[in-house]
Protein backbone atom coordinates (compact mmCIF):
# COMPACT_ATOMS: atom_id res chain seq x y z
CA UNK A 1 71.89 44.29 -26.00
CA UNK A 2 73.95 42.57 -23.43
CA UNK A 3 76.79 45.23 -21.88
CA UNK A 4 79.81 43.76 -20.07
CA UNK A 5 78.34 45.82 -16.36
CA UNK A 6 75.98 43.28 -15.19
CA UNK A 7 75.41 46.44 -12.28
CA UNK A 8 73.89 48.26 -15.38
CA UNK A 9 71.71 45.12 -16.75
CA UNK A 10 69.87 44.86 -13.60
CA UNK A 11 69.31 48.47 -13.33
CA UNK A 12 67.69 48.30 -16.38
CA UNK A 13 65.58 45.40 -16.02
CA UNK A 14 64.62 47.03 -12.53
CA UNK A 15 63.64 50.15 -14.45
CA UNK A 16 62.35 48.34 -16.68
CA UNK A 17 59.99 46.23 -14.14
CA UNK A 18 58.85 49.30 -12.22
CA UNK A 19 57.94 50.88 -15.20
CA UNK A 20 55.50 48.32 -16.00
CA UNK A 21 54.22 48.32 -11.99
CA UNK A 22 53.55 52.16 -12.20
CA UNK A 23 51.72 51.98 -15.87
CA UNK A 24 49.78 49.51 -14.39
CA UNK A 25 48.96 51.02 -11.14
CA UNK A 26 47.98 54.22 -12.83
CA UNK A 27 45.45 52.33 -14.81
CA UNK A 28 43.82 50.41 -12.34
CA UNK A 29 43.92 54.19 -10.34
CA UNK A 30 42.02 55.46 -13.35
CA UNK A 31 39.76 52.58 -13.53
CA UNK A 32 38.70 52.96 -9.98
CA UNK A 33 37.88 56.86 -10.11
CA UNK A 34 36.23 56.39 -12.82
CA UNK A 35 33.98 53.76 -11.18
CA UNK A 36 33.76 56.44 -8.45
CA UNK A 37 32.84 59.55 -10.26
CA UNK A 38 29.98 57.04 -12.26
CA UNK A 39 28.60 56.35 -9.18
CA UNK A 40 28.60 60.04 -8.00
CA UNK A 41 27.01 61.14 -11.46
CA UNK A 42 24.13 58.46 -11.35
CA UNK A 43 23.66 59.46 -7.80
CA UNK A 44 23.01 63.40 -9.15
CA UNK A 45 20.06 61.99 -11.14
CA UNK A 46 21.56 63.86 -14.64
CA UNK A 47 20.27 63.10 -18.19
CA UNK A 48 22.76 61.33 -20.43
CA UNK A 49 23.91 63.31 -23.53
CA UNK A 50 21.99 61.13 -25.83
CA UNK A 51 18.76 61.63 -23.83
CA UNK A 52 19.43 65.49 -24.13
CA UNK A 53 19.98 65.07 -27.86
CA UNK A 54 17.07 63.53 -28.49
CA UNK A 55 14.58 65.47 -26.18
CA UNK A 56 15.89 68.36 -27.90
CA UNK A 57 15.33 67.27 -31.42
CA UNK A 58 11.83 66.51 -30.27
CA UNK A 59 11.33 70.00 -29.04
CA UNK A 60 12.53 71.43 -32.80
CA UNK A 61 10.23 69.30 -34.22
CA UNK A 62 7.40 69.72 -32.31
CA UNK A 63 7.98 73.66 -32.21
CA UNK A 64 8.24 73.80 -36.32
CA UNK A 65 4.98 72.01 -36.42
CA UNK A 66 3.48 74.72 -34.01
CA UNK A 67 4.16 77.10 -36.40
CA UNK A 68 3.40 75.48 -39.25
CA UNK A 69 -0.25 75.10 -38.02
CA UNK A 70 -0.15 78.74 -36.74
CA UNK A 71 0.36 79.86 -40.14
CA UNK A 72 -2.14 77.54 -41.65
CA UNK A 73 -4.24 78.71 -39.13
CA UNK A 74 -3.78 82.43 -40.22
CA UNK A 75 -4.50 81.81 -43.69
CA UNK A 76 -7.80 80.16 -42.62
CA UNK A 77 -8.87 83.00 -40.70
CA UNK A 78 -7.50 85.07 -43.27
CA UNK A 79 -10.30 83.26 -45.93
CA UNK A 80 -12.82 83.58 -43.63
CA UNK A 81 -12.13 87.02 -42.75
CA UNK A 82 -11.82 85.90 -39.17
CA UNK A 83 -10.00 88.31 -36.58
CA UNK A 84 -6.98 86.96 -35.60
CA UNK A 85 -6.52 86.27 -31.92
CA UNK A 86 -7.01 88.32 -29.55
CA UNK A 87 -9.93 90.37 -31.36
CA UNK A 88 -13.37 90.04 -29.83
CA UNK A 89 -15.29 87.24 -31.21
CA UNK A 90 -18.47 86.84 -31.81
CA UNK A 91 -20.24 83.56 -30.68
CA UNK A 92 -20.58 80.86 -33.24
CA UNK A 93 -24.30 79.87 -34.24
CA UNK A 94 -25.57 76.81 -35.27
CA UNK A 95 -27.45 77.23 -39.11
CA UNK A 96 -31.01 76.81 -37.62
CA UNK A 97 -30.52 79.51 -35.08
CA UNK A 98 -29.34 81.75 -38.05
CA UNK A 99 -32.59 80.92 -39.54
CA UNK A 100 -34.57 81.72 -36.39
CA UNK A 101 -32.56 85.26 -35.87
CA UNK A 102 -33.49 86.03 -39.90
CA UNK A 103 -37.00 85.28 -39.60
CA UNK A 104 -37.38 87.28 -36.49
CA UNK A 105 -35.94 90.49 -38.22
CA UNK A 106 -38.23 92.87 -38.65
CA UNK A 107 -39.10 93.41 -42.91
């Protein structure tokens, strides 16, 4: 849209021009700290998100399967009429020392 001011036509196109310096100055300025701050971070030694993420779904798994064998655990002590843990227990004996300790009892 040409106007009969040509004063007015430059201003705009000035505007216009320094407009387009500033947007671009503000992204290279963006571009640069965020180089700067990457550098920082990698410096700091941090886990990425993703790293976290997946550590952590590790730890849920592995932590379910704890007490999934906990329980199973229970129920086999349970059968065998085991104390659970922390009850005294007595010392395991192999089948031909049972023999040995039943023969030795007196009739």
């Amino acid at each position: 849209m040409q106007t009969e001011n040509r004063l007015l036509d430059d201003l705009a196109r000035v505007a216009t021009g320094a407009l387009g310096a500033l947007t671009g100055m503000r992204e290279e300025l963006e571009a640069r700290l965020r180089d700067q701050f990457e550098r920082i971070l990698a410096r700091m030694n941090l886990v990425q998100r993703e790293e976290f993420d997946a550590v952590q779904a590790m730890v849920a798994k592995a932590r379910a399967e704890q007490e999934a064998l906990a329980a199973r655990v229970a129920e086999l002590e349970a059968r065998l009429g085991i104390a659970g843990p922390g009850a005294a227990r007595r010392p395991l004996r192999s089948r031909s020392a049972l023999r040995k300790a039943k023969r030795a009892e007196p009739l």
